[in-house]
Protein backbone atom coordinates (compact mmCIF):
# COMPACT_ATOMS: atom_id res chain seq x y z
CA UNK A 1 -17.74 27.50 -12.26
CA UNK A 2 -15.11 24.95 -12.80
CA UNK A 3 -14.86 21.14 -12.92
CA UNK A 4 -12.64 19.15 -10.74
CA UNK A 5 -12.05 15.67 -10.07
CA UNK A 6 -14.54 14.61 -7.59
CA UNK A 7 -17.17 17.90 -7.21
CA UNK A 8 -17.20 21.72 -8.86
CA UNK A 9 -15.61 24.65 -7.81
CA UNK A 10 -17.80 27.55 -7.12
CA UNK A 11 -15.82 30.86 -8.18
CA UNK A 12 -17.30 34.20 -6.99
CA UNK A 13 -16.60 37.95 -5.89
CA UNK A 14 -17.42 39.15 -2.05
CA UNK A 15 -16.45 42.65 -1.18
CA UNK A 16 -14.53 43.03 -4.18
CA UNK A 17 -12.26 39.85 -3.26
CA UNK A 18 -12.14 37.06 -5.52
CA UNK A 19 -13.19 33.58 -3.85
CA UNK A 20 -13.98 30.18 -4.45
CA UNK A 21 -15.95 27.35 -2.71
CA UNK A 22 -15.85 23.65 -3.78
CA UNK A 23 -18.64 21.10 -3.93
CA UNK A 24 -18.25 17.76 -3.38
CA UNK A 25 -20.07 15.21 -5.15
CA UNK A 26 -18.77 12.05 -3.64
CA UNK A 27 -22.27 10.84 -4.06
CA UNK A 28 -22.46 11.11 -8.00
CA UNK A 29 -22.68 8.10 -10.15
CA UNK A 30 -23.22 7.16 -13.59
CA UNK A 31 -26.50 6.39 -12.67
CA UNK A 32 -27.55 9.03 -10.38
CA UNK A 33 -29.94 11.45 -11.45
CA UNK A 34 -28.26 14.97 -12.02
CA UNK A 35 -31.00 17.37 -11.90
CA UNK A 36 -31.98 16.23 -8.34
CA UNK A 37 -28.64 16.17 -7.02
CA UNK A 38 -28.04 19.39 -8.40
CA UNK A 39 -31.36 20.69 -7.17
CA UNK A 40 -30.55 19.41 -3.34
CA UNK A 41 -27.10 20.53 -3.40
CA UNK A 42 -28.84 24.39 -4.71
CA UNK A 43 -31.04 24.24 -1.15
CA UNK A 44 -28.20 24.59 0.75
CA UNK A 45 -26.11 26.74 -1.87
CA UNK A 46 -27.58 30.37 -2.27
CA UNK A 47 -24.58 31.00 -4.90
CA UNK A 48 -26.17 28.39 -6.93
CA UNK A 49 -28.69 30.94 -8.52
CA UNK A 50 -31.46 29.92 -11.01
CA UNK A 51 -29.92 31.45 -13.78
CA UNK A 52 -26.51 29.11 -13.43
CA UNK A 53 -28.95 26.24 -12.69
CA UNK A 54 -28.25 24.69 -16.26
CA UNK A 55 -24.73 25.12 -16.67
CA UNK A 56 -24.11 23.57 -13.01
CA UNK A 57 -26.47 20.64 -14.57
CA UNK A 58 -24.23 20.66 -17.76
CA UNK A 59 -21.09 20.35 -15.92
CA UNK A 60 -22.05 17.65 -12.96
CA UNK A 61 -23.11 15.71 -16.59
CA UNK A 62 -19.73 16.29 -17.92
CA UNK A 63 -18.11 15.19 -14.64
CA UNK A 64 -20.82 12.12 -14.53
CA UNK A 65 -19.53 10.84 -17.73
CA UNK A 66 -16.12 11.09 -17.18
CA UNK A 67 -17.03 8.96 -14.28
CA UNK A 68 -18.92 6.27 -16.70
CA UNK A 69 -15.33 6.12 -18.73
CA UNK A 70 -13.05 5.08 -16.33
CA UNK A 71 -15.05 2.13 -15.12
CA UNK A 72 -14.44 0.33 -18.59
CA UNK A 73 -12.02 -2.56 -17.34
CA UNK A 74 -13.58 -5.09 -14.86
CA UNK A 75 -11.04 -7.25 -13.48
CA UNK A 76 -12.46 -11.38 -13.38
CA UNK A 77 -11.49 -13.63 -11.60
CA UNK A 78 -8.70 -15.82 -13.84
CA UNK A 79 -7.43 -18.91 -11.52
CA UNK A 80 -7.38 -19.72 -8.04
CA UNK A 81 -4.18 -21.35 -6.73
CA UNK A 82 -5.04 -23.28 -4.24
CA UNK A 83 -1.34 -25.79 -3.13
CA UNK A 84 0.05 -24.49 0.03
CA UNK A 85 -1.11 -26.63 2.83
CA UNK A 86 -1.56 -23.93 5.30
CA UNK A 87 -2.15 -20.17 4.71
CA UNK A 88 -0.50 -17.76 3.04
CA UNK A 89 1.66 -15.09 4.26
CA UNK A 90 1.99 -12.64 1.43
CA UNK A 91 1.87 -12.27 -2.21
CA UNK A 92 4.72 -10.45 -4.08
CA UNK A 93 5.21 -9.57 -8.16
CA UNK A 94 8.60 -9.00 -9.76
CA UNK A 95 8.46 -5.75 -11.81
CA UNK A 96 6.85 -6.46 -14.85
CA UNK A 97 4.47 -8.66 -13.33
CA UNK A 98 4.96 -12.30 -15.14
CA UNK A 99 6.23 -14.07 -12.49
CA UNK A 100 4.79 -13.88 -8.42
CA UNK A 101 5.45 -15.69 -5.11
CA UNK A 102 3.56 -16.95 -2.30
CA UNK A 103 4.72 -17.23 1.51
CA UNK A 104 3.04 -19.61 3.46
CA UNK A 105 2.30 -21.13 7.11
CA UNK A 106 3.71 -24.36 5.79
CA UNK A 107 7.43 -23.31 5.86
CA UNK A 108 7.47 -22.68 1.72
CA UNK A 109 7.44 -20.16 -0.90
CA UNK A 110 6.15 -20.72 -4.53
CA UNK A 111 6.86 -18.95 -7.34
CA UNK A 112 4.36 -18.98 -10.27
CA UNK A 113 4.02 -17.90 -14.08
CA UNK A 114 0.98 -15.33 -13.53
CA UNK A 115 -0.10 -15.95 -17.32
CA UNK A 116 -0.83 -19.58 -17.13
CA UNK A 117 -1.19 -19.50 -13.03
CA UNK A 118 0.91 -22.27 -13.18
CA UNK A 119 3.71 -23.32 -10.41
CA UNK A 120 6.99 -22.52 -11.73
CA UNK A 121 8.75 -24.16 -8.26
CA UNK A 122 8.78 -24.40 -4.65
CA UNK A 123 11.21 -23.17 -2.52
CA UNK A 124 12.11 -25.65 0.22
CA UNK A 125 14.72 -25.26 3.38
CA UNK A 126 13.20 -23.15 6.45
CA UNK A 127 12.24 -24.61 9.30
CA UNK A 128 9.07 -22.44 10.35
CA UNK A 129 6.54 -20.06 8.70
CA UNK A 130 7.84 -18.20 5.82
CA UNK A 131 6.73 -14.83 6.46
CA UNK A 132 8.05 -12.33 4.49
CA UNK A 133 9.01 -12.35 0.91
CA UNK A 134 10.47 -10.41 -1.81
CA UNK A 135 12.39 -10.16 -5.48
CA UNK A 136 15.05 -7.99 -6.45
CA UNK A 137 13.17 -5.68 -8.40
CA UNK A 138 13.29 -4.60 -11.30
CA UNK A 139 15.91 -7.27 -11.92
CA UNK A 140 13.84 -10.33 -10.84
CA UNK A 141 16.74 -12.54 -11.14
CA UNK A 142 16.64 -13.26 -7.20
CA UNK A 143 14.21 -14.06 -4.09
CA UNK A 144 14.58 -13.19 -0.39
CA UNK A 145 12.57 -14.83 2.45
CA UNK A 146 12.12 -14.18 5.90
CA UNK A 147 11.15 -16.95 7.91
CA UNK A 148 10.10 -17.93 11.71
CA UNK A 149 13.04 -19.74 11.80
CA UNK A 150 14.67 -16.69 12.74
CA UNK A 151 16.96 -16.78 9.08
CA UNK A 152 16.48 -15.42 5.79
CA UNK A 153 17.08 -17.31 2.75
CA UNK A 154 18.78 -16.15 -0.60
CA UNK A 155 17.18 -18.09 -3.86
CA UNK A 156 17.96 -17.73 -7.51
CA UNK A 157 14.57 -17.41 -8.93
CA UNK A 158 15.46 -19.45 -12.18
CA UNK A 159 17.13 -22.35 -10.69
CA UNK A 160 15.44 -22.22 -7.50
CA UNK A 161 18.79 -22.64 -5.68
CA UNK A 162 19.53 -21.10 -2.21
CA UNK A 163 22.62 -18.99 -2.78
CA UNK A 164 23.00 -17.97 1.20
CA UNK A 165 20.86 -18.79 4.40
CA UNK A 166 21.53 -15.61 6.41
CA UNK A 167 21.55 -16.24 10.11
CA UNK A 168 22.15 -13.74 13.08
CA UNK A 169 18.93 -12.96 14.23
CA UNK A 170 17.56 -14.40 17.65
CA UNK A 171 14.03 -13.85 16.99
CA UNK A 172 11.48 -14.24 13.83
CA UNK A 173 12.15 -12.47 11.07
CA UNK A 174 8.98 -10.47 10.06
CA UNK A 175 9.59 -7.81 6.98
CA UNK A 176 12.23 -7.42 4.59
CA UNK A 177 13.37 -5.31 1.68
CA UNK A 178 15.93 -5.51 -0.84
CA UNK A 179 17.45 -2.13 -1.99
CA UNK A 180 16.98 -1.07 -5.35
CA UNK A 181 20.63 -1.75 -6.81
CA UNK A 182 20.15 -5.37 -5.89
CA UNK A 183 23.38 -4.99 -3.69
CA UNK A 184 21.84 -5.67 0.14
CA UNK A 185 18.87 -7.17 1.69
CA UNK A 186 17.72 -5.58 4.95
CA UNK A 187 15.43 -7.85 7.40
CA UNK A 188 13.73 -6.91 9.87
CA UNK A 189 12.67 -9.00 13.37
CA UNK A 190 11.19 -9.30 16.41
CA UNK A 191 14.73 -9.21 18.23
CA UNK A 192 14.31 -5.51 18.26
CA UNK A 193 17.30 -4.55 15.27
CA UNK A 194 17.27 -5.34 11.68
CA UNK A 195 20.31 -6.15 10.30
CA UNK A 196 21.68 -5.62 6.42
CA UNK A 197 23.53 -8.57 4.50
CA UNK A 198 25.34 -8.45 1.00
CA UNK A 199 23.86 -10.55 -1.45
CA UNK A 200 27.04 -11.28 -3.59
CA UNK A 201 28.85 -12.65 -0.72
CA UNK A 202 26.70 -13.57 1.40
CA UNK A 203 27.97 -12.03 4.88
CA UNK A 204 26.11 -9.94 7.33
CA UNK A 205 27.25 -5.59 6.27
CA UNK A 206 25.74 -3.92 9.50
CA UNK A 207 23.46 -4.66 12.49
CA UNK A 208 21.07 -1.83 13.35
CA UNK A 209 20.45 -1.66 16.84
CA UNK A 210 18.29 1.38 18.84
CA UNK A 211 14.45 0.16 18.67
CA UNK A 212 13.56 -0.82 22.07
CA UNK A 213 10.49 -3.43 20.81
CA UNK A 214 10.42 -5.01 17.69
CA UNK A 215 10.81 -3.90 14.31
CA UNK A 216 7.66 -4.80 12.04
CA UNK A 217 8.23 -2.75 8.85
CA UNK A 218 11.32 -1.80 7.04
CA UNK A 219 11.97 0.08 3.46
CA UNK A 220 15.10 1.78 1.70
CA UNK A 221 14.82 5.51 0.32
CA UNK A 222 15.49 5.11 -4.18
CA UNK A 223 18.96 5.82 -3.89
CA UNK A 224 19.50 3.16 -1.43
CA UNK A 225 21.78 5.39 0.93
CA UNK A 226 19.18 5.58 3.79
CA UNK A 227 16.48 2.90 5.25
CA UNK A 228 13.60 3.08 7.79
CA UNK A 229 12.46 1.18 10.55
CA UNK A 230 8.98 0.77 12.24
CA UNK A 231 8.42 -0.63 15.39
CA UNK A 232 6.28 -1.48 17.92
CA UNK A 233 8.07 1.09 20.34
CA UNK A 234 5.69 3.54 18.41
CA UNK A 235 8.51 5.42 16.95
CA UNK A 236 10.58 5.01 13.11
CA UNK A 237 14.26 5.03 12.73
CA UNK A 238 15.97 6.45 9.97
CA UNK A 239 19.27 5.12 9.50
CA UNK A 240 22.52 5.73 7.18
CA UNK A 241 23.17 2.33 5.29
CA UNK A 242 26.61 3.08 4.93
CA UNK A 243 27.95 2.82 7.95
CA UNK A 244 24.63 1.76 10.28
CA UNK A 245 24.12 4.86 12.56
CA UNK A 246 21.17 6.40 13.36
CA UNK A 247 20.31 9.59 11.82
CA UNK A 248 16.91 10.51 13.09
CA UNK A 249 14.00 8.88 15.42
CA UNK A 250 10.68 10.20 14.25
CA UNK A 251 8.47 10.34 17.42
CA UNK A 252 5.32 11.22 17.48
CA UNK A 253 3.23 8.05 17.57
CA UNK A 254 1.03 7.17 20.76
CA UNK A 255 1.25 3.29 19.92
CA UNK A 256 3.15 0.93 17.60
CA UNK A 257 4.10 1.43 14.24
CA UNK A 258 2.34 -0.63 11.14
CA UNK A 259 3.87 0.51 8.31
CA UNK A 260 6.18 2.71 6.77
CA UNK A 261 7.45 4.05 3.58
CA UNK A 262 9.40 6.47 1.74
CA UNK A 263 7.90 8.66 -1.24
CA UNK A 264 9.66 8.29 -4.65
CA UNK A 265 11.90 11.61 -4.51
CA UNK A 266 12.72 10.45 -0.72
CA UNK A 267 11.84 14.08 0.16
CA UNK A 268 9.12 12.40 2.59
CA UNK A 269 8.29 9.56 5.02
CA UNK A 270 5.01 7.98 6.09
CA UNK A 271 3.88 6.42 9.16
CA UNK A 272 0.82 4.36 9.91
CA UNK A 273 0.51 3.79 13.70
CA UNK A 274 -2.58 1.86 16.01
CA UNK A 275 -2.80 5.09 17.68
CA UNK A 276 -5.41 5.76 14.69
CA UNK A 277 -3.79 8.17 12.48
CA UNK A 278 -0.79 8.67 9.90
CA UNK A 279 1.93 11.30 9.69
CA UNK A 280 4.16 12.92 7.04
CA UNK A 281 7.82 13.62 7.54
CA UNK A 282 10.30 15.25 6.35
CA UNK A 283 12.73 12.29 5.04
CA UNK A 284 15.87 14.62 5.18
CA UNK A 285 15.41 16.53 8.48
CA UNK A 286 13.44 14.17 9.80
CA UNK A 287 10.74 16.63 11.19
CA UNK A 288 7.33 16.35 11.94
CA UNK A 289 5.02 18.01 8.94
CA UNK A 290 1.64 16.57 9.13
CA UNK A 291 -0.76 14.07 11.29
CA UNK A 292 -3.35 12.87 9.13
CA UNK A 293 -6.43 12.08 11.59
CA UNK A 294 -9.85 10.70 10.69
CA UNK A 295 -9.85 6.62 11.01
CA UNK A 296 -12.05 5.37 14.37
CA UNK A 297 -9.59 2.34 14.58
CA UNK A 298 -5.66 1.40 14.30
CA UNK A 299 -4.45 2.50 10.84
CA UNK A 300 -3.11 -0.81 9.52
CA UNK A 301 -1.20 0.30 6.14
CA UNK A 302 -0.22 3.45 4.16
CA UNK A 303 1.31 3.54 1.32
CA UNK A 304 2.40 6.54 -1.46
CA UNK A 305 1.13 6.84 -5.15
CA UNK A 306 4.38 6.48 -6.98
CA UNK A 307 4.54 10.31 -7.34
CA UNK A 308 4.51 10.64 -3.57
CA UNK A 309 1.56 13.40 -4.00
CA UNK A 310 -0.98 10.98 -2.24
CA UNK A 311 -0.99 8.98 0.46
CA UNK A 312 -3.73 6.28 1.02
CA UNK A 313 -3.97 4.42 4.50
CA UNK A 314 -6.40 1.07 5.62
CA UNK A 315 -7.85 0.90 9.02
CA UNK A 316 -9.36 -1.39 11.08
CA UNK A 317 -12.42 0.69 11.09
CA UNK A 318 -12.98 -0.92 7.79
CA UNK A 319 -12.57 2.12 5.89
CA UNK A 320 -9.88 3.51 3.52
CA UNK A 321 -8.90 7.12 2.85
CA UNK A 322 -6.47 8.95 0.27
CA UNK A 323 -4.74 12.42 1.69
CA UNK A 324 -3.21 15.06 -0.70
CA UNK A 325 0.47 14.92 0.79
CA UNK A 326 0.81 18.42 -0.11
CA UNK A 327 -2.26 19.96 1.86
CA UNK A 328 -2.11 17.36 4.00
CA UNK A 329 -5.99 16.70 3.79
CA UNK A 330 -8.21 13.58 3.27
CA UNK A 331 -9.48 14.19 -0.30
CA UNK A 332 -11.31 10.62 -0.35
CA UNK A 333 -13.23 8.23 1.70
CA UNK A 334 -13.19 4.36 0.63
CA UNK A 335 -16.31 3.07 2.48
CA UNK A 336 -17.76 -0.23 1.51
CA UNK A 337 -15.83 -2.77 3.30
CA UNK A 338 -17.36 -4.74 6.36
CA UNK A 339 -14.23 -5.71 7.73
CA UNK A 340 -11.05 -4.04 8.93
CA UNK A 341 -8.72 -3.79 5.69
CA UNK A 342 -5.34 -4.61 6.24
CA UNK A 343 -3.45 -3.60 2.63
CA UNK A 344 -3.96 -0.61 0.47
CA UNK A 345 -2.08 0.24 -2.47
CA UNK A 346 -1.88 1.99 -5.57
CA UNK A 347 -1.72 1.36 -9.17
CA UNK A 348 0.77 2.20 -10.67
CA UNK A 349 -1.04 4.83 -12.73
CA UNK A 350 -2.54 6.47 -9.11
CA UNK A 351 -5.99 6.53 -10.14
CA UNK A 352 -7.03 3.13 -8.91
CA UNK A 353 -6.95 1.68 -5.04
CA UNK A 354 -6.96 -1.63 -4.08
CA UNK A 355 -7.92 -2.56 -0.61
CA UNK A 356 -7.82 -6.40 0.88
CA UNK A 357 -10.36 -6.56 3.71
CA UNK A 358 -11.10 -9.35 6.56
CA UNK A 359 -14.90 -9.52 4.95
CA UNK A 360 -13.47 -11.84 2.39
CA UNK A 361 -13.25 -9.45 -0.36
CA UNK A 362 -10.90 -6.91 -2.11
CA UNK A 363 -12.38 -3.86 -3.43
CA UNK A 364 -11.10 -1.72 -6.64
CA UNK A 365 -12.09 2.34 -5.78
CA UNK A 366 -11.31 5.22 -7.53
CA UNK A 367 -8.29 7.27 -5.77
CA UNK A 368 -10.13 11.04 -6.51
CA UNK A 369 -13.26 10.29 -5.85
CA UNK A 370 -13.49 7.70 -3.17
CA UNK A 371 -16.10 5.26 -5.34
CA UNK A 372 -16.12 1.69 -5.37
CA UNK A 373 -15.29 0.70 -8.87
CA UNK A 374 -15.68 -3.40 -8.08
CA UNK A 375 -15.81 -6.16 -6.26
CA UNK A 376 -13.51 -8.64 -5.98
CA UNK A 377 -15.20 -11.92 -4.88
CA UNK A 378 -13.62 -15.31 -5.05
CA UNK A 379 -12.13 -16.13 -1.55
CA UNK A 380 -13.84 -18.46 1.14
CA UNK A 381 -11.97 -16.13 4.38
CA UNK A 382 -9.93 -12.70 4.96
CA UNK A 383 -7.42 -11.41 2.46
CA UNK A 384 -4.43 -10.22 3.76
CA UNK A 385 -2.40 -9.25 0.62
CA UNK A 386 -3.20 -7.75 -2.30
CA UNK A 387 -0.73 -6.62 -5.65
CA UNK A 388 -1.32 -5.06 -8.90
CA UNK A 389 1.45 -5.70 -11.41
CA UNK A 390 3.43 -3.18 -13.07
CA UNK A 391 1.07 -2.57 -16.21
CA UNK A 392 -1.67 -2.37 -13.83
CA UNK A 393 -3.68 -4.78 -15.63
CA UNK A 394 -3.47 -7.96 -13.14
CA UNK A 395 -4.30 -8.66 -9.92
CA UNK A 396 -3.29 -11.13 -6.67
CA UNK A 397 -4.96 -11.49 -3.43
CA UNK A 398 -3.67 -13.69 -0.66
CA UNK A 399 -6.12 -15.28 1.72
CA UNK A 400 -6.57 -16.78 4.98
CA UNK A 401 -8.19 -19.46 2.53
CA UNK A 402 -5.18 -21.14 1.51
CA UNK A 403 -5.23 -19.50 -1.97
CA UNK A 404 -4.33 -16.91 -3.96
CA UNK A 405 -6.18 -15.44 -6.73
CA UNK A 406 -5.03 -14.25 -10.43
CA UNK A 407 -7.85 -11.55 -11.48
CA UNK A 408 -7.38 -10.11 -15.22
């Protein structure tokens, strides 16, 4: 008998061949009662003998306790920011998590001190909804946002200046990403390309054209040679940043594309699609390697621990699940939510999940074993965004609401 994460491993011989089974016990808690589990789970177990009984008890205690431990810091609720007029958009940290901003409905974004939750300044000039939003990370220093307006806006994040207003686009601009040498912003729009602009001097580098619908989700590999596309054509681009060809088109999906992202080592791609599942690719070849199936509804985001060995997605089923990238199975359900969750991500230890859901709450679960660690309550409508800084220790949540919460 062994011990693993989220059940115990049964070890035994048949016909002279080593074997082993596993147990889940998704349903264990530090509350729970271990010598009834253990006896329900022996009903339908004959290799659970009476003679192991005690040491299977023993262990599912061990594993219960270990449970008890990592459920030590509850996240409260620290300050709600309520100044944008209209809703927000998204939420973003810089690296190290003292400073955020907030994209609104009412053409601005803010940028706050997350210690004191106070307003640090507001970013004026676009003429529509500021949609997407980003800083240079890890340097901080500057702030990208994408806007309705069909232009994307360079800011110094200290002085609040705009260094560029990039224009070219001749539809909304809806994602964007910088790369992580701080040298190019990519955005992506509803015009069907996405287009790359240098940040020093301010002048469109490349215009990538190929997606027949548009392009909701973009994100550069580490090195920053190579960047994705998603789009609503249902299929991701890969593309070489250098000079703005297309290397691959992953196809596969049966409807459009929601998200998609790169693992840290850039040896693999993810792809959330409406056509209810995910898939795993191979970021260099660009082959197929694994569809991850099991969400009723559209899968809404996926994201990577920052190992790249899981992969977690949110569905409008208004469930979450976590896949081992390397079997390629669902090792976790998150179940709990009673709306369709639109954000998932890690922290950036990988043993926490955060999940923003339409039912007016975000949820904290526990990446191996699928439990609910908390609740986060606080906003009046759906949250859309969610963030945990780079110590893992703070939280923000965007909301239909108006507001954004701080949770400690």
């Amino acid at each position: 008998l062994s011990l693993f994460l989220k059940g115990i491993i049964l070890e035994y011989v048949e016909g002279g061949e080593s074997k082993t089974r596993p147990i889940d016990l998704l349903d264990l808690r530090p509350d729970t009662d271990v010598t009834a589990l253990v006896e329900e789970i022996q009903k339908g177990e004959p290799l659970i003998t009476a003679s192991c009984m005690e040491h299977v008890v023993h262990l599912v205690r061990r594993l219960q306790q270990k449970l008890g431990e990592k459920e030590n810091h509850k996240f409260s609720l620290f300050k709600v920011l309520r100044t944008h007029i209209l809703p927000l958009t998204n939420v973003a940290f810089n690296k190290s998590g003292s400073r955020f901003i907030t994209g609104s409905y009412d053409r601005t974004c803010k940028l706050w001190d997350t210690a004191s939750g106070e307003e640090l300044r507001t970013l004026e000039g676009h003429k529509n909804v500021v949609y997407a939003i980003a800083f240079n990370n890890p340097y901080g220093d500057k702030i990208a946002t994408g806007s309705f307006d069909k232009t994307c806006k360079l800011w110094s994040t200290e002085t609040g200046k705009c260094y560029h207003t990039f224009r070219g686009h001749s539809a909304e601009i809806v994602c964007l990403s910088f790369n992580l040498q701080s040298t190019l912003v990519a955005t992506g729009s509803m015009d069907a390309t996405a287009k790359l602009w240098d940040i020093e001097k301010g002048e469109e580098v490349a215009t990538l054209r190929g997606h027949s619908a548009e392009i909701i989700a973009l994100s550069f590999n580490t090195p920053g040679d190579k960047i994705i596309t998603g789009s609503f054509d249902h299929t991701v681009a890969v593309w070489d940043v250098g000079t703005g060809r297309m290397l691959h088109t992953l196809i596969g999906h049966r409807a459009e594309i929601s998200s998609a992202q790169f693992n840290w080592d850039c040896s693999l791609i993810v792809t959330g699609s409406m056509d209810k599942t995910c898939m795993l690719w191979n970021a260099v070849t660009g082959t197929h390697l694994a569809t991850l199936t099991g969400h009723r509804h559209e899968v809404l985001d996926v994201c990577f621990d920052y190992t790249g060995q899981r992969v977690a997605t949110a569905s409008a089923d208004g469930s979450a699940r976590v896949y081992n990238a390397e079997a390629k199975k669902c090792i976790a359900k998150l179940e709990g939510h009673e709306g369709e969750i639109s954000k998932v991500c890690f922290n950036p230890k990988g043993n926490f999940i955060l999940t923003a859901s339409s039912d007016k709450t975000a949820r904290l679960w526990d990446a191996a074993t699928g439990h609910c660690l908390q609740i986060l309550e606080g906003h009046t409508d759906e949250i859309f965004s969610c963030a945990f800084n780079y110590k893992g220790d703070t939280i923000i949540t965007g909301s239909k609401d108006n507001s954004c919460c701080i949770w400690h």
